[in-house]
Protein backbone atom coordinates (compact mmCIF):
# COMPACT_ATOMS: atom_id res chain seq x y z
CA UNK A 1 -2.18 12.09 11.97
CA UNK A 2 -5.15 9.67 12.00
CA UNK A 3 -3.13 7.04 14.68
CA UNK A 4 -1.95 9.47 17.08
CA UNK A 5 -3.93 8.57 21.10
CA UNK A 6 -2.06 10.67 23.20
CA UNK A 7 0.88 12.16 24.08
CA UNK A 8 2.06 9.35 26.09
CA UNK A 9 3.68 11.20 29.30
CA UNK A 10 0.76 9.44 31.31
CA UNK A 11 -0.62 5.92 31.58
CA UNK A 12 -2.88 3.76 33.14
CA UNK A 13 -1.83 0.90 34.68
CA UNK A 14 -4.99 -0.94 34.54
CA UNK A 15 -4.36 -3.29 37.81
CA UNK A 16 -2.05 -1.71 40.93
CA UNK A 17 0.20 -4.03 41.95
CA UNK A 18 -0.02 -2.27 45.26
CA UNK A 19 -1.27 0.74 47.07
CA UNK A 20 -0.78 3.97 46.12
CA UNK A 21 -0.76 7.61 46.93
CA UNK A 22 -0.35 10.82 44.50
CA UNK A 23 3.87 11.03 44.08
CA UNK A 24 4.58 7.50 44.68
CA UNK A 25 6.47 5.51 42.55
CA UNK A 26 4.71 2.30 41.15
CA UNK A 27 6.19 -0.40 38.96
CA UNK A 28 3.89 -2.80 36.95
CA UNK A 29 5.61 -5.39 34.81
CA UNK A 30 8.40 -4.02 32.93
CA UNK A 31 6.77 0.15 33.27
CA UNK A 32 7.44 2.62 36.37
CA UNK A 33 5.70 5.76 36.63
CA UNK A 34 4.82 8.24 39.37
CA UNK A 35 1.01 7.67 40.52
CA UNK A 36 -1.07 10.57 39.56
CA UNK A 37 -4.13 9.43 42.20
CA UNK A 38 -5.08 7.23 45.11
CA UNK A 39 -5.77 3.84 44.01
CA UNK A 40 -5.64 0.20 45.89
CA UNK A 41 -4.46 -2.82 44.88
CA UNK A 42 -5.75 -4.29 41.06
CA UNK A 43 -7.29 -0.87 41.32
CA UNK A 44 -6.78 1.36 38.01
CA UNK A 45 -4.43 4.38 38.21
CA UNK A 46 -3.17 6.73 36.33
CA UNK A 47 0.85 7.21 36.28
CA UNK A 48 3.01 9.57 35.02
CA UNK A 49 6.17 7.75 33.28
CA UNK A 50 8.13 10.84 31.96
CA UNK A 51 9.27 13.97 33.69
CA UNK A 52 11.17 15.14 36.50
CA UNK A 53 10.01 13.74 39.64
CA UNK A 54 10.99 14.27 43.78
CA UNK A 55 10.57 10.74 44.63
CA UNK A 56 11.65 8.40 47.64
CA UNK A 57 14.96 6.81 47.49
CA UNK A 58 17.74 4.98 49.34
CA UNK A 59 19.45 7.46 51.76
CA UNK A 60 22.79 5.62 52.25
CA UNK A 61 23.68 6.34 48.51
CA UNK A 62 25.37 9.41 47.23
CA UNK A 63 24.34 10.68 43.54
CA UNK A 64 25.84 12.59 40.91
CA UNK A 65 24.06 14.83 38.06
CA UNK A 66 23.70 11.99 35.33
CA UNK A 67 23.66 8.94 37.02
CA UNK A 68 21.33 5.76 35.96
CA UNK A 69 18.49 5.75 38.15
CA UNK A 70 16.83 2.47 39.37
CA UNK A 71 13.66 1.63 40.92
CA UNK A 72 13.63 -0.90 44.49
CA UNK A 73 10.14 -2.42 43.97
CA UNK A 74 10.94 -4.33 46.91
CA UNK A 75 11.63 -1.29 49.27
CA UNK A 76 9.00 1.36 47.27
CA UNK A 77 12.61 3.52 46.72
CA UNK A 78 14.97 4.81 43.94
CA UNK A 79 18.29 3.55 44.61
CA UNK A 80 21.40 4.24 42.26
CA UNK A 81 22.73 0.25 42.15
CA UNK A 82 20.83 -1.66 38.95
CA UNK A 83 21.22 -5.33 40.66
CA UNK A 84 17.71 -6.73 39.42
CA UNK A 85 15.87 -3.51 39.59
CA UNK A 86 14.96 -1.56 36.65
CA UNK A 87 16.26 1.44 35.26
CA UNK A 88 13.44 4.26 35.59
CA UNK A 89 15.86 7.47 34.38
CA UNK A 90 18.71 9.79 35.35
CA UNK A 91 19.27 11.80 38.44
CA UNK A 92 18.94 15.66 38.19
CA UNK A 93 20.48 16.98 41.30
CA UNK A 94 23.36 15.76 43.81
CA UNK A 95 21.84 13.47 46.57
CA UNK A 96 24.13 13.33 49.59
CA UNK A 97 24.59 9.74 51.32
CA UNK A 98 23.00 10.54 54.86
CA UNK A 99 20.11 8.93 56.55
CA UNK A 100 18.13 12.10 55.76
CA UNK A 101 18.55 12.53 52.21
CA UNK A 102 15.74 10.11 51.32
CA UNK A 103 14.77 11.87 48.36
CA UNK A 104 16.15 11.96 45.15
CA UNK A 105 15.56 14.16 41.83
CA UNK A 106 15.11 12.07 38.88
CA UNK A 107 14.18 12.31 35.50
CA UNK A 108 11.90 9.40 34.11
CA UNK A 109 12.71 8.66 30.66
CA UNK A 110 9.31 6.65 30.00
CA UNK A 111 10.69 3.76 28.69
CA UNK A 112 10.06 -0.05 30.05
CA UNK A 113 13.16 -1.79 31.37
């Protein structure tokens, strides 16, 4: 196929919003993905926007397998309660509601909110 680019399961987001480290979550406009590299702010990076990702989340909130996952630009954290965040995927695994279950299991579906 003549128009094919790339496979699409990573991006560059050509201007941070802010700064990043490998594994964090980063939402630009409308897209979320999982920063592959270091990169400041209106720095290029590239971001992974589909797969299934370990990523910071909201520790007072239990999960179930299947749930709509949403990403807390405000707080840099997945959180399960849509409010005016976007949807970034599904969670894999159970997530317990304690103060230390800040990590959650999702799986990024790649597609802008």
């Amino acid at each position: 196929m003549q128009n094919f680019v790339a496979p699409g399961d990573t991006i560059q987001c050509s201007s941070a919003p802010y700064a990043v480290t490998p594994g964090q979550g980063l939402q630009w406009g409308t897209q979320f993905g999982i920063a592959c590299g270091t990169a400041a702010i209106s720095t290029p990076v590239q971001a992974k926007v589909v797969g299934v990702f370990d990523v910071t989340a909201l520790g007072t909130e239990a999960w179930t397998e299947g749930i709509a996952i949403y990403w807390d630009n405000a707080n840099r954290r997945l959180t399960a309660t849509a409010g005016a965040h976007i949807k970034v995927g599904h969670a894999v695994t159970i997530k317990a509601n304690s103060a230390g279950a800040t990590i959650g299991r999702v799986r990024l579906t790649g597609a802008a909110a």
